[in-house]
Protein backbone atom coordinates (compact mmCIF):
# COMPACT_ATOMS: atom_id res chain seq x y z
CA UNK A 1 -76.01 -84.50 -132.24
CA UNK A 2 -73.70 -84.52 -129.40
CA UNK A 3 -71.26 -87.15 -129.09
CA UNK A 4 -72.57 -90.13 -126.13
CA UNK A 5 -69.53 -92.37 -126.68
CA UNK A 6 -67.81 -91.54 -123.57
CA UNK A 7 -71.30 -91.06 -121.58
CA UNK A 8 -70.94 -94.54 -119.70
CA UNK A 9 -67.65 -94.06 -118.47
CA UNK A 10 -68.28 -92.35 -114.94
CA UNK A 11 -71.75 -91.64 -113.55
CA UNK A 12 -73.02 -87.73 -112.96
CA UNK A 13 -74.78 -86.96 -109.90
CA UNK A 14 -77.72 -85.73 -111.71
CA UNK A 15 -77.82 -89.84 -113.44
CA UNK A 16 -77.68 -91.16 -110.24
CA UNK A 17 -80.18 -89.32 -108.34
CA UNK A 18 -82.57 -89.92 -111.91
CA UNK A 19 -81.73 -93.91 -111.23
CA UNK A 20 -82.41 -93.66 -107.81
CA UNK A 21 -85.63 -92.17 -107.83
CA UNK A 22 -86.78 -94.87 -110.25
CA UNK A 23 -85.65 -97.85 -108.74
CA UNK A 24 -86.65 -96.64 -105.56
CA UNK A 25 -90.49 -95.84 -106.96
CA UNK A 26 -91.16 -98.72 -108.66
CA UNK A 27 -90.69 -101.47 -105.36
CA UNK A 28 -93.34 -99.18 -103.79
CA UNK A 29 -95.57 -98.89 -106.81
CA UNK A 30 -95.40 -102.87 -107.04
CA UNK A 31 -96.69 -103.70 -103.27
CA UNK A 32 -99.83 -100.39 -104.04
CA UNK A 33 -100.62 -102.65 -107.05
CA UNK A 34 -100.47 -106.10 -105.90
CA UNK A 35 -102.70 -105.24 -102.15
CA UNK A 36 -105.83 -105.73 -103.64
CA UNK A 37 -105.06 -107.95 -106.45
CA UNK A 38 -102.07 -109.76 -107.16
CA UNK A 39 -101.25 -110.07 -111.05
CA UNK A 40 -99.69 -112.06 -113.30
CA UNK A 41 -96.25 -110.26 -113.34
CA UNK A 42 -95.85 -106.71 -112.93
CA UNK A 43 -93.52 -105.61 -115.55
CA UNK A 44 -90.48 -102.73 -115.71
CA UNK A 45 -90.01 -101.47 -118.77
CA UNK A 46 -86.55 -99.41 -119.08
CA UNK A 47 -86.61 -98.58 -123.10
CA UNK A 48 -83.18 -96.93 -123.22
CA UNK A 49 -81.21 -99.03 -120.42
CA UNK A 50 -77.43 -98.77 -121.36
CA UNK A 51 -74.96 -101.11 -120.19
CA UNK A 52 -76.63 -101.41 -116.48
CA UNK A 53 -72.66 -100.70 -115.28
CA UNK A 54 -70.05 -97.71 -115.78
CA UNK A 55 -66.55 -98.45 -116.87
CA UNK A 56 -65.53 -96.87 -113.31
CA UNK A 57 -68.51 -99.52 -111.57
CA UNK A 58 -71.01 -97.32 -110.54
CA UNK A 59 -74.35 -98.62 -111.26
CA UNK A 60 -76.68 -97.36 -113.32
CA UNK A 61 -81.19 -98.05 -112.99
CA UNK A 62 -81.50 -101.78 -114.28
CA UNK A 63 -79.19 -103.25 -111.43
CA UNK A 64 -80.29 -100.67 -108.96
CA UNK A 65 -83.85 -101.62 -109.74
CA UNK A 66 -82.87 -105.15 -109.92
CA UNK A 67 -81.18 -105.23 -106.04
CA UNK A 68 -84.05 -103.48 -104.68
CA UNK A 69 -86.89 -106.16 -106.16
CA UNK A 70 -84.50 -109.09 -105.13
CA UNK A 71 -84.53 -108.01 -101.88
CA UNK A 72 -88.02 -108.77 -101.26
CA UNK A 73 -89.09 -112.50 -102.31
CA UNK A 74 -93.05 -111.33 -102.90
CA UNK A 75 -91.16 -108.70 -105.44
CA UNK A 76 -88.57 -111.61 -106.99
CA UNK A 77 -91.41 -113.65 -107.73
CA UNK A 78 -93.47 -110.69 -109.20
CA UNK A 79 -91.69 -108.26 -111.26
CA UNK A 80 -90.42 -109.34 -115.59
CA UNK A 81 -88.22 -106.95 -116.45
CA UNK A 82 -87.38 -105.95 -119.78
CA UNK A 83 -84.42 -104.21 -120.94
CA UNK A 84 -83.92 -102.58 -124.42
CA UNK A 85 -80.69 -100.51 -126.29
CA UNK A 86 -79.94 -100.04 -129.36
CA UNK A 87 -76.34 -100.34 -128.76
CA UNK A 88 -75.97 -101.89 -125.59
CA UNK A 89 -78.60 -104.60 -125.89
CA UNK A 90 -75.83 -107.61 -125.34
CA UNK A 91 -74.36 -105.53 -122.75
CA UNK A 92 -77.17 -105.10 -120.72
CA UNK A 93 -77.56 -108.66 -120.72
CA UNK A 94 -74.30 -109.62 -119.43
CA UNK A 95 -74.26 -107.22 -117.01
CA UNK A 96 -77.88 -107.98 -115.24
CA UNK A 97 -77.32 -111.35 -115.19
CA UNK A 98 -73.97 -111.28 -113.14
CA UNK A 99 -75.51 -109.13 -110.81
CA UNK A 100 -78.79 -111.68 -111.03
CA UNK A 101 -77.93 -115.41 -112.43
CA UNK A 102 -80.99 -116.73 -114.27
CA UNK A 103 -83.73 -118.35 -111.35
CA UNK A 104 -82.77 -115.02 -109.60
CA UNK A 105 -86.11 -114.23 -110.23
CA UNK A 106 -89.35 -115.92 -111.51
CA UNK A 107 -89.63 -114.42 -114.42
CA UNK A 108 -86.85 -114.43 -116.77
CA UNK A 109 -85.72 -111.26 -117.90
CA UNK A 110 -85.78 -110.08 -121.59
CA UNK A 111 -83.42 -108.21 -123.12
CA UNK A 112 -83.40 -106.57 -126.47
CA UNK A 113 -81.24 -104.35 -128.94
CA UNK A 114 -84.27 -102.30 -130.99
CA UNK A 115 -84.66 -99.27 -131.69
CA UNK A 116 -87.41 -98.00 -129.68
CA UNK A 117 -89.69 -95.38 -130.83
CA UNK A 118 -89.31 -96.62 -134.51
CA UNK A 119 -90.03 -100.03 -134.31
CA UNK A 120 -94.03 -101.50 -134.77
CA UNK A 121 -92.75 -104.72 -132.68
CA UNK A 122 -92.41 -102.90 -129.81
CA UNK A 123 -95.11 -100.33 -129.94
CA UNK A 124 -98.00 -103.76 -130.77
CA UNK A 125 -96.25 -105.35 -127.77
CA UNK A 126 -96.39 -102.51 -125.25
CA UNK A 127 -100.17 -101.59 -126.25
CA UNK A 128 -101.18 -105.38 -126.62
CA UNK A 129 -104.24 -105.78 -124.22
CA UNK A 130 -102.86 -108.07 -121.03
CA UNK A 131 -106.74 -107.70 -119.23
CA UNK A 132 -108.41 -111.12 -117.94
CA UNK A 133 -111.59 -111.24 -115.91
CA UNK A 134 -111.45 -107.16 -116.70
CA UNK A 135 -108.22 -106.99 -114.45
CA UNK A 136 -105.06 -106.17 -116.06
CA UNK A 137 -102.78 -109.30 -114.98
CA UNK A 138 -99.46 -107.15 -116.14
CA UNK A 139 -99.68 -103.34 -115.02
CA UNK A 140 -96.38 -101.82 -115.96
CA UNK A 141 -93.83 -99.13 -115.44
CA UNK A 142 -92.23 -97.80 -118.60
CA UNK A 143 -89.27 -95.82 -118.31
CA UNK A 144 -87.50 -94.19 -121.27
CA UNK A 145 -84.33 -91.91 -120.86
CA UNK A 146 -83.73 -91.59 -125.12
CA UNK A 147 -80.51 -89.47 -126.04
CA UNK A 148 -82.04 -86.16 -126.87
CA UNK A 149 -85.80 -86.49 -127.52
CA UNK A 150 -86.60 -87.95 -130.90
CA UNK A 151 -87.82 -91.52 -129.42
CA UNK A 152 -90.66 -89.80 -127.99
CA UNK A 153 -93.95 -91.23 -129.49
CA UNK A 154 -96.54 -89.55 -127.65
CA UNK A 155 -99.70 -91.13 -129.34
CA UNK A 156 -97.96 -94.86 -128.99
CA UNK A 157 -97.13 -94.24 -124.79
CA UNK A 158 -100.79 -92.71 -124.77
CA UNK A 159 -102.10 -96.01 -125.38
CA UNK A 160 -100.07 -97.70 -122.99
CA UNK A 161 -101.01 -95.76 -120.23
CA UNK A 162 -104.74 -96.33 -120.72
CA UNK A 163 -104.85 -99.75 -119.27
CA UNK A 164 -104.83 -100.13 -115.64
CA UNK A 165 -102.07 -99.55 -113.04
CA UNK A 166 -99.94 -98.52 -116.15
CA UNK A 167 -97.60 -95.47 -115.53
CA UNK A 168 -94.90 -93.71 -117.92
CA UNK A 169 -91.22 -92.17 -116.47
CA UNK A 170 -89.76 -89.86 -119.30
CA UNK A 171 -86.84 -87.96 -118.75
CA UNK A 172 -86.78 -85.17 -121.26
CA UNK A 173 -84.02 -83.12 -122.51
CA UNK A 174 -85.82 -79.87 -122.26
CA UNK A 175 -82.81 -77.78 -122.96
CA UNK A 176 -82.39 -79.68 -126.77
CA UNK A 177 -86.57 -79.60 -126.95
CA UNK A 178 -86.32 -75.55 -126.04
CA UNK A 179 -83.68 -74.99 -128.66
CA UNK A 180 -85.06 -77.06 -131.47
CA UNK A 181 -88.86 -75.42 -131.38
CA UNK A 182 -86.88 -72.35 -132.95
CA UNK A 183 -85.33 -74.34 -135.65
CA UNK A 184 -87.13 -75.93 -139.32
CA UNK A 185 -85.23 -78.87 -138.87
CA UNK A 186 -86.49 -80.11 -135.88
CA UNK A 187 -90.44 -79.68 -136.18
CA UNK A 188 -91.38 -82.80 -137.52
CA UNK A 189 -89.89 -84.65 -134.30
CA UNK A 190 -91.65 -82.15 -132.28
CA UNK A 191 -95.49 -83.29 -134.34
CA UNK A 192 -95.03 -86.20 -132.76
CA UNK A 193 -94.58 -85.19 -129.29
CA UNK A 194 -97.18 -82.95 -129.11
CA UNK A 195 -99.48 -83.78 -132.17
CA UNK A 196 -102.43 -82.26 -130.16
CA UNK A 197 -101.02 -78.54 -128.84
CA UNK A 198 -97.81 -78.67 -130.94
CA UNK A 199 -99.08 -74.72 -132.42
CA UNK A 200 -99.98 -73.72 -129.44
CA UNK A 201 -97.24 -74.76 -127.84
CA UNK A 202 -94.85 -73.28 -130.15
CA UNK A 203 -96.52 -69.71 -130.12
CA UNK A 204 -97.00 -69.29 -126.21
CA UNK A 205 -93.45 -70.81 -125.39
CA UNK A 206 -92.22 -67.69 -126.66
CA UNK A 207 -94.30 -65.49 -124.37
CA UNK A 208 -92.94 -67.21 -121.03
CA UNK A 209 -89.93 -64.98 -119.47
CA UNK A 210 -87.32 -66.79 -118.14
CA UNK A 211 -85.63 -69.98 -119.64
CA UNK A 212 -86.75 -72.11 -116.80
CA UNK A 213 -90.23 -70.87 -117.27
CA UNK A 214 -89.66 -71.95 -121.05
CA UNK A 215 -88.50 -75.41 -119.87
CA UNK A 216 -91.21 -76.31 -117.28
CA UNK A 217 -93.91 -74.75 -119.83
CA UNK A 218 -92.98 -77.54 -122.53
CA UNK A 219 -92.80 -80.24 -119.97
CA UNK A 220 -96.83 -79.05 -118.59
CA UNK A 221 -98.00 -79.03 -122.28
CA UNK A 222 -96.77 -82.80 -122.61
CA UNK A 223 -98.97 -83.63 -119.54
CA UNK A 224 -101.65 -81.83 -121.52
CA UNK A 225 -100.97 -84.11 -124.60
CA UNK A 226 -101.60 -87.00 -122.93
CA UNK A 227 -104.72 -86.01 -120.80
CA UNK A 228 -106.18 -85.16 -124.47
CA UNK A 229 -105.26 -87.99 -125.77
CA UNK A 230 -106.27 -90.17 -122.90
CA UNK A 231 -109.71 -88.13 -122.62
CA UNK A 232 -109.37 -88.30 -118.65
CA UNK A 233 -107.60 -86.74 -115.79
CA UNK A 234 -103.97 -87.75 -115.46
CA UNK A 235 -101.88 -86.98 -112.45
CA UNK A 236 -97.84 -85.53 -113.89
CA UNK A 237 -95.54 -84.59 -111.56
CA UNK A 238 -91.89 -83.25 -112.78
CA UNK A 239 -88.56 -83.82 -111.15
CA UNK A 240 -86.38 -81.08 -112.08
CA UNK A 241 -82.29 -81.24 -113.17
CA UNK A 242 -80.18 -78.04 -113.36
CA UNK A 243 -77.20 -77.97 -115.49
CA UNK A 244 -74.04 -78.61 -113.66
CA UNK A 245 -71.48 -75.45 -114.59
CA UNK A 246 -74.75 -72.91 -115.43
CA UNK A 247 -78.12 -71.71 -114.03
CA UNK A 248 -80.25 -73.24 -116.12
CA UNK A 249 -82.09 -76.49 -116.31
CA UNK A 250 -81.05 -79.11 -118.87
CA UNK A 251 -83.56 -81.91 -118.26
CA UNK A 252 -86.91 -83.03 -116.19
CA UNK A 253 -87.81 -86.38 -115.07
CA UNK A 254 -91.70 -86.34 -115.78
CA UNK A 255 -93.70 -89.02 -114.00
CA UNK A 256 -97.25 -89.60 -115.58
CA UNK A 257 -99.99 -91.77 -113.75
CA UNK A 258 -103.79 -92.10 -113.88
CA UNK A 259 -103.99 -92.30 -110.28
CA UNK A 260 -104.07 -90.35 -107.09
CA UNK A 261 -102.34 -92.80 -105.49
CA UNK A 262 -99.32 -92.61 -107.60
CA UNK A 263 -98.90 -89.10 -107.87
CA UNK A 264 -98.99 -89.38 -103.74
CA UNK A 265 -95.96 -91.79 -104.45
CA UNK A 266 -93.87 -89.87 -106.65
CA UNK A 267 -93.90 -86.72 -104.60
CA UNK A 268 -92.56 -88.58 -101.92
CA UNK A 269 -89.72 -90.18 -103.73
CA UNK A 270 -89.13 -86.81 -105.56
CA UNK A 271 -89.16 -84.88 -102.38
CA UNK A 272 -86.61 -87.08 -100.60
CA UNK A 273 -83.76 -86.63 -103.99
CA UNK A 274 -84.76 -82.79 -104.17
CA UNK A 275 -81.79 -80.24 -103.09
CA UNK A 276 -83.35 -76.85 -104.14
CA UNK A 277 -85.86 -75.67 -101.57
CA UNK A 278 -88.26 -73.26 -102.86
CA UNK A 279 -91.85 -72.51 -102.54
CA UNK A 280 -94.47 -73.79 -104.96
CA UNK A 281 -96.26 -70.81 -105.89
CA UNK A 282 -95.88 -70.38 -108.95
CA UNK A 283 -96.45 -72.87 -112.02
CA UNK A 284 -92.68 -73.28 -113.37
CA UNK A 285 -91.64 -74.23 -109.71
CA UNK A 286 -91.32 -77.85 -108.92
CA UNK A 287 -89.16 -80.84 -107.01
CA UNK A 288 -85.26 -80.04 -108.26
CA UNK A 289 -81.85 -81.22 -108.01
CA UNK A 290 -78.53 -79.01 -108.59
CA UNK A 291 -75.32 -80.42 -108.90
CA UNK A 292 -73.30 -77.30 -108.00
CA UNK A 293 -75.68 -77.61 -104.43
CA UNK A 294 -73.29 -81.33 -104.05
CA UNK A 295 -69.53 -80.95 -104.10
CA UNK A 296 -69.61 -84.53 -102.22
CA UNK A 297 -71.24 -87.54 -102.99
CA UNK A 298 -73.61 -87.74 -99.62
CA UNK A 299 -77.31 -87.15 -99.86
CA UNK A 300 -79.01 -84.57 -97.94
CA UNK A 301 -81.43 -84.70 -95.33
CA UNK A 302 -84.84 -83.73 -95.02
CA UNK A 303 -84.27 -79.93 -94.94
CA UNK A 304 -86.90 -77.94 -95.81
CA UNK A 305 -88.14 -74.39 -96.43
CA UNK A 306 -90.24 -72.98 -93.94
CA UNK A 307 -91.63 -71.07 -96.59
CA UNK A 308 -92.92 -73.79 -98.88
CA UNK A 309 -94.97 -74.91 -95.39
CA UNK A 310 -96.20 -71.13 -94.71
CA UNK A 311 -98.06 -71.45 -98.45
CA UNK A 312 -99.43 -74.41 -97.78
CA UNK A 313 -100.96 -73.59 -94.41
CA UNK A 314 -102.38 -70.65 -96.30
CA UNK A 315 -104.67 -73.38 -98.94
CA UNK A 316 -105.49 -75.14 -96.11
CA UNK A 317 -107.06 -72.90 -94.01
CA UNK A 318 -108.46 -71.11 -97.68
CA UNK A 319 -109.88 -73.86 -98.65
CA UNK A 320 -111.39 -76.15 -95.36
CA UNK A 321 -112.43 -72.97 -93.46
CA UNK A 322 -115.02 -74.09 -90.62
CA UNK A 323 -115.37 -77.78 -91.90
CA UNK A 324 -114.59 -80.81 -89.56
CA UNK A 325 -112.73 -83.66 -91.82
CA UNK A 326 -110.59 -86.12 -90.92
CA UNK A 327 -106.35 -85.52 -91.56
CA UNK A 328 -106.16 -88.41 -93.81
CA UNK A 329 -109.25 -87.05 -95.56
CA UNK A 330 -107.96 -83.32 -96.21
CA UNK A 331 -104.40 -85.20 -97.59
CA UNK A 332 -106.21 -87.27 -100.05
CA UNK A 333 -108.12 -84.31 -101.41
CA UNK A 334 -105.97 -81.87 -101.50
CA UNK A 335 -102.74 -83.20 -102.55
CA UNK A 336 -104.73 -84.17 -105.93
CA UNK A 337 -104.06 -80.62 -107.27
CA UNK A 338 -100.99 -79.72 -105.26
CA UNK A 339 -97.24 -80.84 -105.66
CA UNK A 340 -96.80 -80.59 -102.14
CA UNK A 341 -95.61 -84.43 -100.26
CA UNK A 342 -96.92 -86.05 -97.30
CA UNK A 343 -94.15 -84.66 -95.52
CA UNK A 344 -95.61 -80.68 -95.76
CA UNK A 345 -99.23 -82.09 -94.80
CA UNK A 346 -97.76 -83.27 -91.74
CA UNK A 347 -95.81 -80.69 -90.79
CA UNK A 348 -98.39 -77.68 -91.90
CA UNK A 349 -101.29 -79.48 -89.73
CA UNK A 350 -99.33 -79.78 -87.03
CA UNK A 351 -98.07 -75.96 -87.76
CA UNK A 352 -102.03 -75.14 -87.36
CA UNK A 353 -103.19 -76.77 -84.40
CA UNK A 354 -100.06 -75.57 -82.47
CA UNK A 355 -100.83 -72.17 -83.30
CA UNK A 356 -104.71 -72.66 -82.82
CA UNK A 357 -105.94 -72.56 -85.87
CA UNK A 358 -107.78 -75.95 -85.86
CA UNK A 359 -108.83 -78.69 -83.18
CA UNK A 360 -107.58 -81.50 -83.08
CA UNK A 361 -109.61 -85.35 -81.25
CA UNK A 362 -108.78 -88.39 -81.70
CA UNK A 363 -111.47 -90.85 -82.36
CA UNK A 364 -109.55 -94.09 -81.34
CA UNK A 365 -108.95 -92.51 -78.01
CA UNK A 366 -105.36 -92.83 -78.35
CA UNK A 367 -102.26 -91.75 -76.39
CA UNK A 368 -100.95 -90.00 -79.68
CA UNK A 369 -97.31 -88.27 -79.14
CA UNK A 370 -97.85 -85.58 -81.89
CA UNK A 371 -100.74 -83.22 -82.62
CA UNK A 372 -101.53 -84.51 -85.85
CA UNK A 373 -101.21 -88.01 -87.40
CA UNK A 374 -102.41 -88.41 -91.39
CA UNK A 375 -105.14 -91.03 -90.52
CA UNK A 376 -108.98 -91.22 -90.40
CA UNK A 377 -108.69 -91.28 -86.36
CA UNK A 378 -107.51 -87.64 -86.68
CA UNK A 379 -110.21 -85.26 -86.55
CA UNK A 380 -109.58 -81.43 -87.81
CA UNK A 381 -111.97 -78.43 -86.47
CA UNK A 382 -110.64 -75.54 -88.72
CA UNK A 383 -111.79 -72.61 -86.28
């Protein structure tokens, strides 16, 4: 195993955008879940947390998470968070609660030193039923970023995601995962990541050309593990990190959620931190961030491919040829089975009706500035 002890000193740029996507998701995810209900607590869940702080300062997901939640009192009165490392459990502690004094928050935060993945304590606590009145009073967002792989108990976070509003953030070291299928060693780590399609899995990885197609293959078949396991549709999207001195990618950040809504979330999010612009049409292309792409430390814009927008005007008109449905309507459907954002709807509709290719009234009788707006006012006649 590689050596970690010098891991915490300075944060990559890959770590940060991976802690920034998180702790920007989950403030969002808590005001979805609390509109038409408002639970007990929602709870954050970061398995593998570290010391919350670099030697050099830089901040790492539990105080980024932390400032954004404290910054909105309906959030600071909401959100338990519980923190768990092995070897940084006392750190953790010190360090979240001199960015947040206790009282910061309602709920007082927990913090732990277990070994996750290993220990029954945790998995009966994380799959301990939390439903009253059939609502679940703590939905939850578990996030675990283990050191290689082997904390990955597939059958344990299966049964956490079944109840309600729970959702799952793994970030997976694909490029030890790809390595280790080819080795004795490793396969009884592997069992328990995919325990359903591990044999599969093993015998068509081989058949997939590149090494990224490799990579994004094992992530898909983890999605598949859980939708078996689950025995209902799940919603993964992947988040995708090249290495930083080669051409290959070295992790994914895989986001897992039963519902359409958060899968309409995450793509958001994800497209916002992606860097690499390239069309999804094919399977082993998805949201990705390169290092090499970011000599400084600024984030980018919102650049995008013209191309990825000319494939998606192309499903459109495929699939709603001659109907009449509302824009808000067509994005809900559709985006169910595609990894495009919000962002490409808008832009592709309004792509179409500029070039005639649909009509475009406005029930509410509006004054509306653009040609298309995603909301049930917006009426689409695909000519």
């Amino acid at each position: 195993m590689s050596d970690n002890s010098h891991f915490f000193d300075s944060q990559t740029l890959s770590s940060r955008i991976k802690a920034s996507i998180v702790s920007e998701y989950f403030p969002q995810y808590c005001r979805i879940i609390s509109k038409s209900h408002t639970p007990e607590m929602i709870v954050f869940f970061d398995m593998f947390s570290g010391p919350g702080v670099y030697k050099n300062g830089q901040l790492s997901t539990p105080i980024l998470v932390g400032q954004r939640c404290q910054e909105d009192s309906q959030l600071a009165n909401l959100v338990w968070f519980v923190f768990n490392d092995m070897k940084y459990g006392k750190d953790i502690e010190d360090n979240f609660t001199s960015f947040f004094p206790i009282g910061t928050f309602k709920h007082r935060p927990f913090f732990a030193d277990r070994t996750f993945g290993e220990n029954e304590r945790i998995n009966k606590f994380l799959t301990k039923n939390t439903y009253k009145n059939r609502r679940n009073e703590r939905p939850s967002v578990l996030f675990i970023d283990p050191w290689g792989y082997k904390h990955i108990n597939t059958p344990v976070l299966a049964d956490f995601l079944k109840s309600w509003g729970n959702e799952l953030f793994i970030f997976i070291n694909t490029k030890r995962l790809n390595a280790d299928f080819e080795k004795d060693i490793s396969q009884n780590n592997l069992q328990i990541i995919f325990p359903r399609t591990y044999d599969k899995l093993k015998a068509e990885k081989r058949l997939q050309g590149s090494v990224e197609q490799k990579h994004k293959f094992i992530v898909d078949h983890l999605g598949k593990e859980f939708e078996t396991i689950i025995g209902k549709r799940i919603y993964t999207a992947a988040f995708q990190f090249m290495e930083e001195d080669q051409t290959t990618p070295s992790h994914y950040l895989l986001h897992i959620t039963k519902d359409a809504k958060g899968f309409e979330l995450i793509k958001q999010v994800f497209d916002r931190y992606a860097n690499v612009h390239r069309a999804f049409s094919s399977n082993h292309i998805t949201y990705t961030f390169d290092p090499k792409k970011m000599p400084n430390m600024e984030l980018f814009d919102e650049q995008f491919k013209q191309e990825n927008i000319d494939f998606l005007k192309i499903q459109i008109k495929r699939d709603f040829n001659g109907q009449t449905i509302s824009a808000l309507q067509l994005f809900k459907i559709h985006q169910q089975d595609s990894m495009y954002a919000e962002r490409h709807y808008r832009i592709a509709l309004r792509q179409l009706a500029n070039d005639g290719e649909l009509e475009v009234c406005y029930t509410d009788h509006g004054n509306h500035k653009v040609s298309v707006i995603l909301n049930d006012c917006c009426i689409l006649k695909f000519l």
